[in-house]
Protein backbone atom coordinates (compact mmCIF):
# COMPACT_ATOMS: atom_id res chain seq x y z
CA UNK A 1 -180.20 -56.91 -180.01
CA UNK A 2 -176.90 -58.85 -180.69
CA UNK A 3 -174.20 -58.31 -183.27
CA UNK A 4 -173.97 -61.29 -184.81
CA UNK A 5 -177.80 -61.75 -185.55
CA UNK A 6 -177.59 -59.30 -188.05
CA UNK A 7 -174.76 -61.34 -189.89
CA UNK A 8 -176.12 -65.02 -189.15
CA UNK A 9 -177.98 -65.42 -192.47
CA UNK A 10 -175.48 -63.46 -194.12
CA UNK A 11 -172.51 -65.77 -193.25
CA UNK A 12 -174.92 -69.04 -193.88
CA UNK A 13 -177.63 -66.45 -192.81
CA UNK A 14 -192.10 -67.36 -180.74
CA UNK A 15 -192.27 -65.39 -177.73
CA UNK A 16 -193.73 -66.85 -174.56
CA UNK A 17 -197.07 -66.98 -174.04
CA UNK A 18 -196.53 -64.39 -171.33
CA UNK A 19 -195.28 -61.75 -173.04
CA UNK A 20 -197.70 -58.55 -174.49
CA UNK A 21 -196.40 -55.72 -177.34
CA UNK A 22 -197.08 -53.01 -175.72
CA UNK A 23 -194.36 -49.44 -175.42
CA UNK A 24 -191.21 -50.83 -173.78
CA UNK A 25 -191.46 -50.33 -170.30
CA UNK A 26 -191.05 -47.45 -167.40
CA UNK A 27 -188.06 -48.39 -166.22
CA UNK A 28 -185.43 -46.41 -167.33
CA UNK A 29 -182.32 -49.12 -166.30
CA UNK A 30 -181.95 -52.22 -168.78
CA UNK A 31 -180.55 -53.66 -165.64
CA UNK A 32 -183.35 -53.59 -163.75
CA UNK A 33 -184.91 -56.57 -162.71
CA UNK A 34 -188.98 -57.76 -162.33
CA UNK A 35 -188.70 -60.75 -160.37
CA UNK A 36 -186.44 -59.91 -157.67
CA UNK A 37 -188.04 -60.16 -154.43
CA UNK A 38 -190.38 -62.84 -156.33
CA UNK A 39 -190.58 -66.75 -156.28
CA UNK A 40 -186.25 -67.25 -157.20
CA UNK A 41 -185.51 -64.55 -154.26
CA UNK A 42 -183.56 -67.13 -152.99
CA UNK A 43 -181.60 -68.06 -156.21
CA UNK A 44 -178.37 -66.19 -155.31
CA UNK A 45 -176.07 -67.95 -158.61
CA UNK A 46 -177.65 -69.81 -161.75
CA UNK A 47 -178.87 -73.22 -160.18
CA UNK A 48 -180.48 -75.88 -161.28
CA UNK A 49 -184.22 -75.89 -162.05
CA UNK A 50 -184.63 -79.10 -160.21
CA UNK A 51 -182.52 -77.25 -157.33
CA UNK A 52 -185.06 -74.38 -156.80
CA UNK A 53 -187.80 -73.72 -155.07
CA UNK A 54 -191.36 -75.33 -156.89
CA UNK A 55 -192.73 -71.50 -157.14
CA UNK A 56 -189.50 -70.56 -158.90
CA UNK A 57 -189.02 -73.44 -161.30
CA UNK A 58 -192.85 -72.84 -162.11
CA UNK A 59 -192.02 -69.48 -163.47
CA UNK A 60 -188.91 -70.60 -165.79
CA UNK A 61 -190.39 -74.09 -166.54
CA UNK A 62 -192.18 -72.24 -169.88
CA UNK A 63 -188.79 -70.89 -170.88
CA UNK A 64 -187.43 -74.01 -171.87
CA UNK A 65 -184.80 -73.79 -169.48
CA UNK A 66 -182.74 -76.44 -167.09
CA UNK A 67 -181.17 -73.57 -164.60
CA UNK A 68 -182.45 -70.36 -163.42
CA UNK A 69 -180.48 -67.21 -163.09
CA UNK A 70 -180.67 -64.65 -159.85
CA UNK A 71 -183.15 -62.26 -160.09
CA UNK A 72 -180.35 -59.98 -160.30
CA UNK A 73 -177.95 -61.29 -163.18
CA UNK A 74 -178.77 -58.08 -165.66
CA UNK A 75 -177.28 -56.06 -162.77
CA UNK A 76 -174.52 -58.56 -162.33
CA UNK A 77 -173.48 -58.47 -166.11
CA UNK A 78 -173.79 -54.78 -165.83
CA UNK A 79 -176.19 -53.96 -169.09
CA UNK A 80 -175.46 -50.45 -170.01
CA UNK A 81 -177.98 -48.08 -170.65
CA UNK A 82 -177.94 -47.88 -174.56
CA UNK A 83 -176.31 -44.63 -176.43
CA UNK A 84 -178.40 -42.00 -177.40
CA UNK A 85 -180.71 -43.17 -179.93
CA UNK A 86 -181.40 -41.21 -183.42
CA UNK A 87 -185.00 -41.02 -183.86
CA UNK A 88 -186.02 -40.50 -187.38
CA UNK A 89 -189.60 -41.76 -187.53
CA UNK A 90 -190.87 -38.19 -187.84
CA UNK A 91 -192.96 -37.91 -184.53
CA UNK A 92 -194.59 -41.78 -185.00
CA UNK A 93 -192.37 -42.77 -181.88
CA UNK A 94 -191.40 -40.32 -179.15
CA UNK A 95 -187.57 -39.65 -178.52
CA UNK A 96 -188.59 -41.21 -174.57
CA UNK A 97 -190.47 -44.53 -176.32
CA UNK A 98 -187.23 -44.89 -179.07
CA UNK A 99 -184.77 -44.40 -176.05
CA UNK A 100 -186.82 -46.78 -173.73
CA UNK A 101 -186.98 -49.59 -176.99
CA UNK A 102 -183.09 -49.03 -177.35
CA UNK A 103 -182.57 -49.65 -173.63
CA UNK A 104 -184.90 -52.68 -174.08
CA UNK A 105 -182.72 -53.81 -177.25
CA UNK A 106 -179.86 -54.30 -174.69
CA UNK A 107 -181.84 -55.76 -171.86
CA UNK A 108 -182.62 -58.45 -173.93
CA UNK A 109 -178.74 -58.74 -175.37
CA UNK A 110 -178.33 -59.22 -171.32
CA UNK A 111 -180.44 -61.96 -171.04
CA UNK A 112 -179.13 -63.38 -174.54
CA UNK A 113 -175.75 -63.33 -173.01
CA UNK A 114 -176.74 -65.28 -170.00
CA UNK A 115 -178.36 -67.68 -171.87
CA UNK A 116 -175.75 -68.82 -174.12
CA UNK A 117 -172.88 -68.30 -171.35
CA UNK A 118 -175.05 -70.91 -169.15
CA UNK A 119 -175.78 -73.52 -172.41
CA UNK A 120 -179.47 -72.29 -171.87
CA UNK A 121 -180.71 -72.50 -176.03
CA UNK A 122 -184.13 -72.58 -175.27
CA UNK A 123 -184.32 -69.13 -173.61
CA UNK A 124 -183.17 -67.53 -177.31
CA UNK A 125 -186.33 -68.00 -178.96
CA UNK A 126 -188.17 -65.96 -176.51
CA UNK A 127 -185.77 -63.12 -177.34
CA UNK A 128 -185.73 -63.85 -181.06
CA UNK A 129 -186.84 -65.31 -183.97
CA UNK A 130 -185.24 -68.60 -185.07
CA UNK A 131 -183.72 -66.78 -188.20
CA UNK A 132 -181.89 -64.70 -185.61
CA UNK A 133 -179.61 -67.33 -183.84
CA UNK A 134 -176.28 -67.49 -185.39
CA UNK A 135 -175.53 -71.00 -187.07
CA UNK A 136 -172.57 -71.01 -185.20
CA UNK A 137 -173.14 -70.42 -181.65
CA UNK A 138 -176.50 -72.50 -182.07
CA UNK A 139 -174.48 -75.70 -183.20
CA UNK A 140 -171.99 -74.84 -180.28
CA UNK A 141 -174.65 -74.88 -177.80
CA UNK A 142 -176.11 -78.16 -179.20
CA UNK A 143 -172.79 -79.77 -178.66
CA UNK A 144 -172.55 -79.18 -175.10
CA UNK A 145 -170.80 -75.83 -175.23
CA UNK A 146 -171.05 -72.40 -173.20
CA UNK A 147 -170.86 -69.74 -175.70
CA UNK A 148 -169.27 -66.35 -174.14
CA UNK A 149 -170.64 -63.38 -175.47
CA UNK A 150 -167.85 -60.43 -175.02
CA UNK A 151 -169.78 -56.97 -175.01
CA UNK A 152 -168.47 -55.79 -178.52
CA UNK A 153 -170.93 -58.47 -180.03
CA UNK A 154 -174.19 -57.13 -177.75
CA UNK A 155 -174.09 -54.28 -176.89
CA UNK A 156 -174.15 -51.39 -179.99
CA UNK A 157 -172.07 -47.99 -180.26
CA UNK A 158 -175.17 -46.06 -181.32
CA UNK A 159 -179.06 -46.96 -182.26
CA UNK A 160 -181.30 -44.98 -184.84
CA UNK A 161 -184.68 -45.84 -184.72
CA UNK A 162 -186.62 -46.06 -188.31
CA UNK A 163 -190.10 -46.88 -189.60
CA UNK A 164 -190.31 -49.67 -192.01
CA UNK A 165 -190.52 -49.02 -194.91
CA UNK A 166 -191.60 -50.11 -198.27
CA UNK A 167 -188.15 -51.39 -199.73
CA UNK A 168 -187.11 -52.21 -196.21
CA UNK A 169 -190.14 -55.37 -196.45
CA UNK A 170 -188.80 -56.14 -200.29
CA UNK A 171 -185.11 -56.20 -198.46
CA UNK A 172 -186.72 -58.64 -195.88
CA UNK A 173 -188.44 -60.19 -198.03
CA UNK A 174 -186.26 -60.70 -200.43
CA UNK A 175 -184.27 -62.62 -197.83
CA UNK A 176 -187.21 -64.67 -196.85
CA UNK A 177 -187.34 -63.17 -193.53
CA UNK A 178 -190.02 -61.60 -191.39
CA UNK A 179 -191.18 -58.12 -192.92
CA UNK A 180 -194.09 -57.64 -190.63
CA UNK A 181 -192.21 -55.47 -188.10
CA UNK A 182 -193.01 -51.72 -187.96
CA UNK A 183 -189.51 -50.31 -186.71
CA UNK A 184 -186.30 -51.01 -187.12
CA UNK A 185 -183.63 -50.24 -185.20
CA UNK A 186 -180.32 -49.51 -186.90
CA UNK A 187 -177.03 -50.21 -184.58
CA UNK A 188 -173.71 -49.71 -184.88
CA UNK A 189 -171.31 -52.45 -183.66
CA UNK A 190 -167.70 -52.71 -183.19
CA UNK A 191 -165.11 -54.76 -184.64
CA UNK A 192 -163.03 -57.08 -184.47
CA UNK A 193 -165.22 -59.26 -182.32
CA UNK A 194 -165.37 -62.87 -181.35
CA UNK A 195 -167.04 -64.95 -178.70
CA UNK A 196 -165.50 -67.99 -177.26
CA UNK A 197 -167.37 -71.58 -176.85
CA UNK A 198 -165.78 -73.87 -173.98
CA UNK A 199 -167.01 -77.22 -174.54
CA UNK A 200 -167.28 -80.50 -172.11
CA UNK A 201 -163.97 -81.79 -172.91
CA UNK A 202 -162.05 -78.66 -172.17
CA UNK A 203 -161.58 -77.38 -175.67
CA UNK A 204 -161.84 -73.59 -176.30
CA UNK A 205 -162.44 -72.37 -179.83
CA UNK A 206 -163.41 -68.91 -181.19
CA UNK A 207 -166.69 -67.59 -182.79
CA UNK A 208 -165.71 -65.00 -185.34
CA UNK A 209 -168.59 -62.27 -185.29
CA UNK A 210 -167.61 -58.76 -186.66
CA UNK A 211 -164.26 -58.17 -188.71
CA UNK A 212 -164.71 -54.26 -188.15
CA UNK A 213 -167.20 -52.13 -187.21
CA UNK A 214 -170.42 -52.97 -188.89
CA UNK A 215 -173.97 -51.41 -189.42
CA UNK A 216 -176.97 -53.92 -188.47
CA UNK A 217 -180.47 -54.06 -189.12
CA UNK A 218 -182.71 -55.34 -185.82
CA UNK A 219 -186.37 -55.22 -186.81
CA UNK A 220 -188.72 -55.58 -184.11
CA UNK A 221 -190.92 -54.79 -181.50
CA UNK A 222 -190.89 -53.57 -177.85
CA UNK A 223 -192.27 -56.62 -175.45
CA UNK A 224 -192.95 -56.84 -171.61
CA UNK A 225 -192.33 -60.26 -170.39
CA UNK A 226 -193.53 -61.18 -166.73
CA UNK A 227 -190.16 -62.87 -166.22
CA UNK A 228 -187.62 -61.05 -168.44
CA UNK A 229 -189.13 -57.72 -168.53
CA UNK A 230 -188.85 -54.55 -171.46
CA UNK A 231 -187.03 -56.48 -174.31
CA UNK A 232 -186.98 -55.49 -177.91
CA UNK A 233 -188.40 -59.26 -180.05
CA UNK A 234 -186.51 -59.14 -183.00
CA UNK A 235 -187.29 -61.65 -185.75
CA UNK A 236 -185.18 -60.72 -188.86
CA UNK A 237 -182.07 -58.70 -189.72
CA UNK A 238 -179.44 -57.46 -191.90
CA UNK A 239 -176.56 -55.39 -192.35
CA UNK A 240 -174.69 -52.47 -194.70
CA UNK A 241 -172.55 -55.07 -196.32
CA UNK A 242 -175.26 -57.03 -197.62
CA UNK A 243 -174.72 -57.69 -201.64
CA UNK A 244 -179.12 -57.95 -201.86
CA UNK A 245 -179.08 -53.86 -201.63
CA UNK A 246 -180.56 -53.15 -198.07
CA UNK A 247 -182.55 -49.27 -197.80
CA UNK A 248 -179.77 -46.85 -198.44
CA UNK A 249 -181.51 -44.38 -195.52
CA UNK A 250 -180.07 -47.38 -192.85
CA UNK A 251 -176.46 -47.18 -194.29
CA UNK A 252 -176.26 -43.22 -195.04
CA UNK A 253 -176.19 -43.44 -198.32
């Protein structure tokens, strides 16, 4: 879903109750958007949830957030579709279900973006598990900061879709991370990267997240959330440059 997830553990290092695994979605645009013409039609820019309307803070309330976006902010940020996705699960997934997950992947890098841009840290945990929130940004956010997310560090160059397999749970495992997921999806990510957190007092100070371009691992499954939609819930990660000896297939090696 995001760059730097698959490098949090590596540099140190629960979904709502509304959401269902099922195959990601019919829409075809990341961008597009369930609730508008909903409860927060009248949300035009990220307000406060004590400034919206009871209906619309209802929705969000379970989110753990204290503002609520337009329906529209995906489209707003405009989330690319994702690049053509390599499917190499030998006919378990169809080419339309890996493209749909991959479009999902970057749906959910939207929201992800909007969350830490508006200082909004309870949203990340329904896009991913804790293991996935870089140390960083997550102690920037507790601080008071907005964390600015620049696309190199969310949305990937290309996506391969892969089963998991055996010594890709002993690589999770091994890094006492989830290993229950059944794909993986295997992105491509460019570097140099960094995001930016603006804190209360004015100060501006740079995130490092990619030195070059780098490989990472984003194991997961699709999800569709009443309120965010077709995301991809990823709850563990990885990357090529990992000295524990992640599945050669996921590098090309």
């Amino acid at each position: 879903m995001v760059a730097m997830l698959g490098l949090g553990w590596a540099l140190a290092a629960c979904g709502s109750s509304s959401t269902s695994t099922r195959s990601a979605g019919s829409s075809a645009s990341p961008s597009a958007s369930v609730t508008v013409g909903g409860p927060c039609a009248s949300v035009k820019t990220t307000t406060a949830i004590v400034d919206v309307l009871p209906a619309c803070a209802a929705l969000w309330a379970p989110y753990q957030v204290t503002k609520v976006p337009p329906p529209d902010i995906l489209q707003q940020e405009h989330v690319p579709l994702a690049p053509p996705v390599k499917n190499v699960t030998n006919g378990a997934v169809s080419d339309a279900d890996a493209q749909l997950w991959a479009n999902a992947s970057n749906r959910g890098s939207g929201w992800y973006k909007w969350a830490e841009a508006s200082g909004q840290p309870g949203l990340l945990r329904h896009l991913v598990g804790d293991a996935n929130i870089a140390p960083a940004e997550a102690q920037a956010l507790a601080d008071g900061a907005q964390v600015s997310l620049p696309d190199c560090a969310i949305y990937p160059l290309s996506n391969a879709l892969y089963p998991m397999s055996a010594s890709g749970r002993s690589y999770f495992t091994a890094k006492h991370l989830p290993a229950g997921d059944p794909y993986v999806l295997v992105a491509v990510f460019t570097g140099p990267c960094s995001a930016t957190a603006t804190y209360p007092d004015g100060r501006v100070v740079a995130i490092p997240e990619l030195s070059q371009n780098t490989t990472i691992f984003q194991p997961g499954i699709p999800r569709n959330d009443a309120v965010l939609g077709n995301i991809w819930f990823t709850d563990a990660g990885g990357n090529c440059n990992d000295p524990l000896g992640p599945p050669p297939e996921w590098c090309g090696r």
